[in-house]
C-alpha atoms as a PDB file:
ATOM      1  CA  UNK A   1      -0.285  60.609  38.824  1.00  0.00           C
ATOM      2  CA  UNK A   2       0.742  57.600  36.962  1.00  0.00           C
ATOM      3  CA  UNK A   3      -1.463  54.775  35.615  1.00  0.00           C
ATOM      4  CA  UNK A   4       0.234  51.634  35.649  1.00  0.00           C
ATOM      5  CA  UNK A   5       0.720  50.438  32.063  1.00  0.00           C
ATOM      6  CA  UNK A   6      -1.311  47.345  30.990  1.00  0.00           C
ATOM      7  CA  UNK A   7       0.560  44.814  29.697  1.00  0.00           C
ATOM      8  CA  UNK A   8       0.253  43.678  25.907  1.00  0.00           C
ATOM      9  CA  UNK A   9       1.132  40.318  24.749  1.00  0.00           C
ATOM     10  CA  UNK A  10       0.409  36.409  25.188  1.00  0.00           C
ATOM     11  CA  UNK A  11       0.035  34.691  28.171  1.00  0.00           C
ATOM     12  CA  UNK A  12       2.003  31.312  28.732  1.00  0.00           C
ATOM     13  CA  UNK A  13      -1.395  29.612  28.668  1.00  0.00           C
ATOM     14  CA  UNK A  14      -2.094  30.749  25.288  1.00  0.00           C
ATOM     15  CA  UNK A  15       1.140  30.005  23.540  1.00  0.00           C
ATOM     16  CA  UNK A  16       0.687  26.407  24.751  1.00  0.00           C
ATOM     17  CA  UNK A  17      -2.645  25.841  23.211  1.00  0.00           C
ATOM     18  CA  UNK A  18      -1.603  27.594  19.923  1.00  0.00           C
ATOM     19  CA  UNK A  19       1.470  24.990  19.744  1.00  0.00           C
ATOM     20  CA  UNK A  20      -1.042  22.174  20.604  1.00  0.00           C
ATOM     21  CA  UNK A  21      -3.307  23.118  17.947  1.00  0.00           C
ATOM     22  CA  UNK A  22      -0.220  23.442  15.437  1.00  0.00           C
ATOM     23  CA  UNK A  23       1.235  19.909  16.461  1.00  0.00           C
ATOM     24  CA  UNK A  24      -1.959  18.487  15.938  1.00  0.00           C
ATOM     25  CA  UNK A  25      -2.251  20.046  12.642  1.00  0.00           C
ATOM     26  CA  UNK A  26       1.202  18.909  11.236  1.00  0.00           C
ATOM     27  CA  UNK A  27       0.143  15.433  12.557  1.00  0.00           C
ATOM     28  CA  UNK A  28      -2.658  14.805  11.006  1.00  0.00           C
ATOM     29  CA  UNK A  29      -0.625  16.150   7.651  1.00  0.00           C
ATOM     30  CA  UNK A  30       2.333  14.064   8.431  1.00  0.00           C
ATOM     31  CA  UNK A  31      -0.022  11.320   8.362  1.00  0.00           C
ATOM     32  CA  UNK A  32      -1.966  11.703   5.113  1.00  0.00           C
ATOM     33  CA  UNK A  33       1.284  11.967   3.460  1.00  0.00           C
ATOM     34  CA  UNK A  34       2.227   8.452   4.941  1.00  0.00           C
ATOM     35  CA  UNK A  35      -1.420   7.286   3.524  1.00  0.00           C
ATOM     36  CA  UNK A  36      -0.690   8.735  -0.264  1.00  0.00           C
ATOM     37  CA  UNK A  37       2.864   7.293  -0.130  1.00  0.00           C
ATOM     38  CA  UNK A  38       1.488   4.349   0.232  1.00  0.00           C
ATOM     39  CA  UNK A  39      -1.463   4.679  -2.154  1.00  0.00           C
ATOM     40  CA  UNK A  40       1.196   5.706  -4.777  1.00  0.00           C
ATOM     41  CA  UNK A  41       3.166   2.669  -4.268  1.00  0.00           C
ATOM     42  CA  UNK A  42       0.667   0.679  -4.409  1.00  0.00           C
ATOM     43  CA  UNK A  43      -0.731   2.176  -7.885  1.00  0.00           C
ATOM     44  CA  UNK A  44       2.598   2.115  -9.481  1.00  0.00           C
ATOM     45  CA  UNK A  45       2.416  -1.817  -8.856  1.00  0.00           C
ATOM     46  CA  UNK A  46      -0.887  -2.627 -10.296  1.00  0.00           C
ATOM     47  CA  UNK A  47       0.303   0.067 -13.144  1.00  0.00           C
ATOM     48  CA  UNK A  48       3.564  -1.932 -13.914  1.00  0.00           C
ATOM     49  CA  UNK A  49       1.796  -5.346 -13.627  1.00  0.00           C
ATOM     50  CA  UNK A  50      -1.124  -4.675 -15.360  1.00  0.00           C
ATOM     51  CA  UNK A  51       1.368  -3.042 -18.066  1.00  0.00           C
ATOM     52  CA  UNK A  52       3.518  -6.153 -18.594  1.00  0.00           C
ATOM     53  CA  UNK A  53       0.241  -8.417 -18.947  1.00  0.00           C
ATOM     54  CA  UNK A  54      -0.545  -6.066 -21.843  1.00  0.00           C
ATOM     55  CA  UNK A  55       2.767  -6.076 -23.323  1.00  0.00           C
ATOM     56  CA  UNK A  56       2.151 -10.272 -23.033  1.00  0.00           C
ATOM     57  CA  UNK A  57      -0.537  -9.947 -24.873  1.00  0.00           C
ATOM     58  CA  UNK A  58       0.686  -7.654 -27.571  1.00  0.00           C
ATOM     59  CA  UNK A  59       3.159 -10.416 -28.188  1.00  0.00           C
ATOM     60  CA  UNK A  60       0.591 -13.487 -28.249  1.00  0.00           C
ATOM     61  CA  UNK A  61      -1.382 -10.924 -31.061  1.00  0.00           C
ATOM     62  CA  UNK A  62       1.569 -11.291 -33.747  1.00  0.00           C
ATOM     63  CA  UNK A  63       2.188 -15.248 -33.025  1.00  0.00           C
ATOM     64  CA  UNK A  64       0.813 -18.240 -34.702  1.00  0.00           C
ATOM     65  CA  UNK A  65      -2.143 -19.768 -33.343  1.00  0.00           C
ATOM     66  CA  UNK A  66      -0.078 -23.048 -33.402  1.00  0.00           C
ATOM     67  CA  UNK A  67       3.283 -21.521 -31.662  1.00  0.00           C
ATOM     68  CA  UNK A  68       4.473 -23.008 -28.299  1.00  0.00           C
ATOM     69  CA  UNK A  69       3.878 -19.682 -26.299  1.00  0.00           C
ATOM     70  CA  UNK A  70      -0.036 -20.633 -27.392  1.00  0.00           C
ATOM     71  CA  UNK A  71      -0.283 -24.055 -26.065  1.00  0.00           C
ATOM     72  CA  UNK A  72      -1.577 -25.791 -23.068  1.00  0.00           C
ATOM     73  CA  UNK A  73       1.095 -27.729 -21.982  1.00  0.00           C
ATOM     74  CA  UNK A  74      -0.631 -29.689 -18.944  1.00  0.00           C
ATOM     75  CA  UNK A  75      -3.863 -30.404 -20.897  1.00  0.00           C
ATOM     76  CA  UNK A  76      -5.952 -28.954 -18.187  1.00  0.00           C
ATOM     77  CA  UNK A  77      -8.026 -26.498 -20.268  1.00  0.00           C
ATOM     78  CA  UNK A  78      -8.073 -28.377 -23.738  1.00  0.00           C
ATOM     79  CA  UNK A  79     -11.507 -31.112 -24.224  1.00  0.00           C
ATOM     80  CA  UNK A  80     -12.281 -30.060 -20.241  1.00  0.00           C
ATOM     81  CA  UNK A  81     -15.940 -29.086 -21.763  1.00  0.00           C
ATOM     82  CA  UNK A  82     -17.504 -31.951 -22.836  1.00  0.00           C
ATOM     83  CA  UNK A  83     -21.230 -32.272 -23.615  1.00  0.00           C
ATOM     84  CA  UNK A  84     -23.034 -30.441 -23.364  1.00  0.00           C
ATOM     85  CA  UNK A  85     -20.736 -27.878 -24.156  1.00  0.00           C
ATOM     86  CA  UNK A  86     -21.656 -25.325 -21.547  1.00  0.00           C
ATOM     87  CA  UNK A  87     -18.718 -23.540 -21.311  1.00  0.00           C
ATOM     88  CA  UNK A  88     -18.370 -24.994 -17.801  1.00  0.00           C
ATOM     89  CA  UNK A  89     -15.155 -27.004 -17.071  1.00  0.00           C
ATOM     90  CA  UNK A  90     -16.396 -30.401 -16.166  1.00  0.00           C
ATOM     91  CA  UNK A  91     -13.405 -31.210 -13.955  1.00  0.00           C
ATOM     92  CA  UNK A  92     -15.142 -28.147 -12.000  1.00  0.00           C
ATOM     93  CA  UNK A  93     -11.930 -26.073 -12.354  1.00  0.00           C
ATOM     94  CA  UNK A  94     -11.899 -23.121 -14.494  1.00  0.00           C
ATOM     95  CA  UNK A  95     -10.169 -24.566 -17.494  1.00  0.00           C
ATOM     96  CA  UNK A  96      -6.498 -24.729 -15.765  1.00  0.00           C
ATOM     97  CA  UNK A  97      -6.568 -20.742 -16.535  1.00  0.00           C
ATOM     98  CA  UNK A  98      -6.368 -19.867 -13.194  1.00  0.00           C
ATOM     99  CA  UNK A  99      -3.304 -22.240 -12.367  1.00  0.00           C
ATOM    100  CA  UNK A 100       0.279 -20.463 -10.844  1.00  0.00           C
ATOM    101  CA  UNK A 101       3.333 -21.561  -9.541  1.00  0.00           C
ATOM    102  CA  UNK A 102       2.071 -20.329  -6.265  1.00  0.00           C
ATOM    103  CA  UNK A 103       1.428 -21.347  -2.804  1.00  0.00           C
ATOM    104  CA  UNK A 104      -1.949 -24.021  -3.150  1.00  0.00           C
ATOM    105  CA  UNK A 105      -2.002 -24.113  -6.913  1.00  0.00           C
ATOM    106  CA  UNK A 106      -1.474 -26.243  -9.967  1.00  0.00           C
ATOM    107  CA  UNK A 107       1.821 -25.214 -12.213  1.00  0.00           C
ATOM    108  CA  UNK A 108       1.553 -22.709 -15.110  1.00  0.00           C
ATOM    109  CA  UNK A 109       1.204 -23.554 -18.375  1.00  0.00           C
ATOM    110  CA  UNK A 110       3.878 -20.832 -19.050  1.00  0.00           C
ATOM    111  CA  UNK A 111       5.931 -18.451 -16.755  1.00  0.00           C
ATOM    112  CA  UNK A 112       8.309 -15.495 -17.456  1.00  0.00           C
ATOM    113  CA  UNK A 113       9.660 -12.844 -14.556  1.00  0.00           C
ATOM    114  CA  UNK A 114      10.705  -9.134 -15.690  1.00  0.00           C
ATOM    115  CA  UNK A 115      12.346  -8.074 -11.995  1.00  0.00           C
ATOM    116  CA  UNK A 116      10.017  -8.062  -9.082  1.00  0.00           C
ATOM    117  CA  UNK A 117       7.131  -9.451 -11.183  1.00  0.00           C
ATOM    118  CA  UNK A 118       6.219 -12.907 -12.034  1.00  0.00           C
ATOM    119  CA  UNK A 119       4.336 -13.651 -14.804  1.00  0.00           C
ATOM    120  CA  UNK A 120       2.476 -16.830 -15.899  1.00  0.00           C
ATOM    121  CA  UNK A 121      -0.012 -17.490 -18.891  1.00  0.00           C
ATOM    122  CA  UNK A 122      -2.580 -20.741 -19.175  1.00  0.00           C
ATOM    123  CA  UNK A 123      -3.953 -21.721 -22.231  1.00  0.00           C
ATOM    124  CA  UNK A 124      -7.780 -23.175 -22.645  1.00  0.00           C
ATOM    125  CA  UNK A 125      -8.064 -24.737 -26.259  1.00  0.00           C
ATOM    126  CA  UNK A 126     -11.360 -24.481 -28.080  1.00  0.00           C
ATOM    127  CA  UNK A 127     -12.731 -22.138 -24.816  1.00  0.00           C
ATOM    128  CA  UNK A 128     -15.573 -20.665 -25.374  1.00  0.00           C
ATOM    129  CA  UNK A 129     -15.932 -22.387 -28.792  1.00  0.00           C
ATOM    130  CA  UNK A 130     -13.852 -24.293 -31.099  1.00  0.00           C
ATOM    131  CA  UNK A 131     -10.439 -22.384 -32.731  1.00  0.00           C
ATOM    132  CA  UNK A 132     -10.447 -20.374 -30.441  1.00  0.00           C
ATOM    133  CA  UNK A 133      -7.900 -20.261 -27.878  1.00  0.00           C
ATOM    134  CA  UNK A 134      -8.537 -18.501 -24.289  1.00  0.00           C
ATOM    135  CA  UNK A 135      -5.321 -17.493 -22.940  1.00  0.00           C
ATOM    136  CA  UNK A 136      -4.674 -15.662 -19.123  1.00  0.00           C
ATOM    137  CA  UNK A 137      -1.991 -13.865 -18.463  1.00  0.00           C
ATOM    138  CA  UNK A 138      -1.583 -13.272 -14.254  1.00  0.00           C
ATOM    139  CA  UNK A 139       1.185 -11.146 -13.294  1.00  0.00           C
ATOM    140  CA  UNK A 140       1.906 -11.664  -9.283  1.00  0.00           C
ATOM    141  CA  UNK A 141       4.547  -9.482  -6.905  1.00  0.00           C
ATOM    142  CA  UNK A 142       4.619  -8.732  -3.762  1.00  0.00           C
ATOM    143  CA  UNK A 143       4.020  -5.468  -1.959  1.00  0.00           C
ATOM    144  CA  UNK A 144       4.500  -4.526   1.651  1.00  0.00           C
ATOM    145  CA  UNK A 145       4.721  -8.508   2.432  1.00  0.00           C
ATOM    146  CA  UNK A 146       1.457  -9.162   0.499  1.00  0.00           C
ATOM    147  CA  UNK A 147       1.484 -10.767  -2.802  1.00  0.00           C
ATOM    148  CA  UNK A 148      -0.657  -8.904  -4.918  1.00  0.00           C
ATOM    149  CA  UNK A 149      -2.019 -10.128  -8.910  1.00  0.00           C
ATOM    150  CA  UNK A 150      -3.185  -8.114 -11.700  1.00  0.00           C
ATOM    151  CA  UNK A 151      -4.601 -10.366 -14.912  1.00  0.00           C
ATOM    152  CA  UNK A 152      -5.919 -10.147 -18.325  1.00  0.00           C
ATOM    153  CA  UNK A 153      -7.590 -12.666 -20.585  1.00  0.00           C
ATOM    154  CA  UNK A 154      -6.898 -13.120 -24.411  1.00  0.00           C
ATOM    155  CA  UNK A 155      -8.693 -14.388 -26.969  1.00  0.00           C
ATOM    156  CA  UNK A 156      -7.007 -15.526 -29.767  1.00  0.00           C
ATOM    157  CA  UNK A 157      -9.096 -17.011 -33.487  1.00  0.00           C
ATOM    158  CA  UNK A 158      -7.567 -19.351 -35.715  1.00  0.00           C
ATOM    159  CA  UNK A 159      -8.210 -17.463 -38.707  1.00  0.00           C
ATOM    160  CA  UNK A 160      -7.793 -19.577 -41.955  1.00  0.00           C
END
């Protein structure tokens, strides 16, 4: 007499919970992938900005301490320190460094754009101490609807 055969395979119960687990796998993938795209992005913009600050800088290194590119065309960081010479602006700013062409804020004492970036320098004459010129260069764009800044100060001596 015959045994009847047992039957080998999945159930339908099982192949649903296997496809379940899979789906929630290749979600949770699908969304760190949407995360580092976004991370990437992001760090390519701070790269690029924080690269054309330095390249403004590089150029301010083989001017004159006297050239036009090097002067503080609103007067808001030059004799702001007064005594007792504290390195403190006394018009309680921050030497006019700080200044854009942005939303809320004073006008740059220079500006410059190199494609989706914006880039503005301020000059503070005699900052920290006399012939010495403190220069700022913020670089501003916008990214996913947010403006974002990346900036670097600059020292420059007038060496005799």
């Amino acid at each position: 007499m015959n045994s009847p055969k047992k039957e080998a395979g999945f159930t339908l119960m099982e192949i649903l919970i296997a496809i379940a687990i899979l789906a929630f796998g290749l979600l949770a993938v699908a969304t760190m992938q949407a995360w580092s795209i976004k991370g990437n992005s992001q760090a390519i913009g701070i790269t690029e900005g924080i690269t054309l600050a330095q390249d403004k800088i590089e150029e301010f290194i083989s001017l004159d301490y006297n050239h036009t590119d090097l002067s503080d065309t609103d007067n808001d960081g030059t004799t702001q320190d007064t005594a007792p010479d504290d390195g403190v602006d006394d018009d309680g700013g921050n030497f006019g460094l700080d200044n854009t062409t942005g939303a809320g804020t004073a006008a740059a004492d220079h500006t410059d754009s190199y494609g989706r970036y914006n880039i503005y320098w301020n000059v503070a004459v005699d900052e920290p101490i006399n012939n010495i010129k403190t220069i700022r260069v913020i670089v501003e764009w916008t990214d996913r609807l947010a403006t974002k800044r990346a900036t670097v100060d600059f020292m420059k001596a007038d060496i005799f």
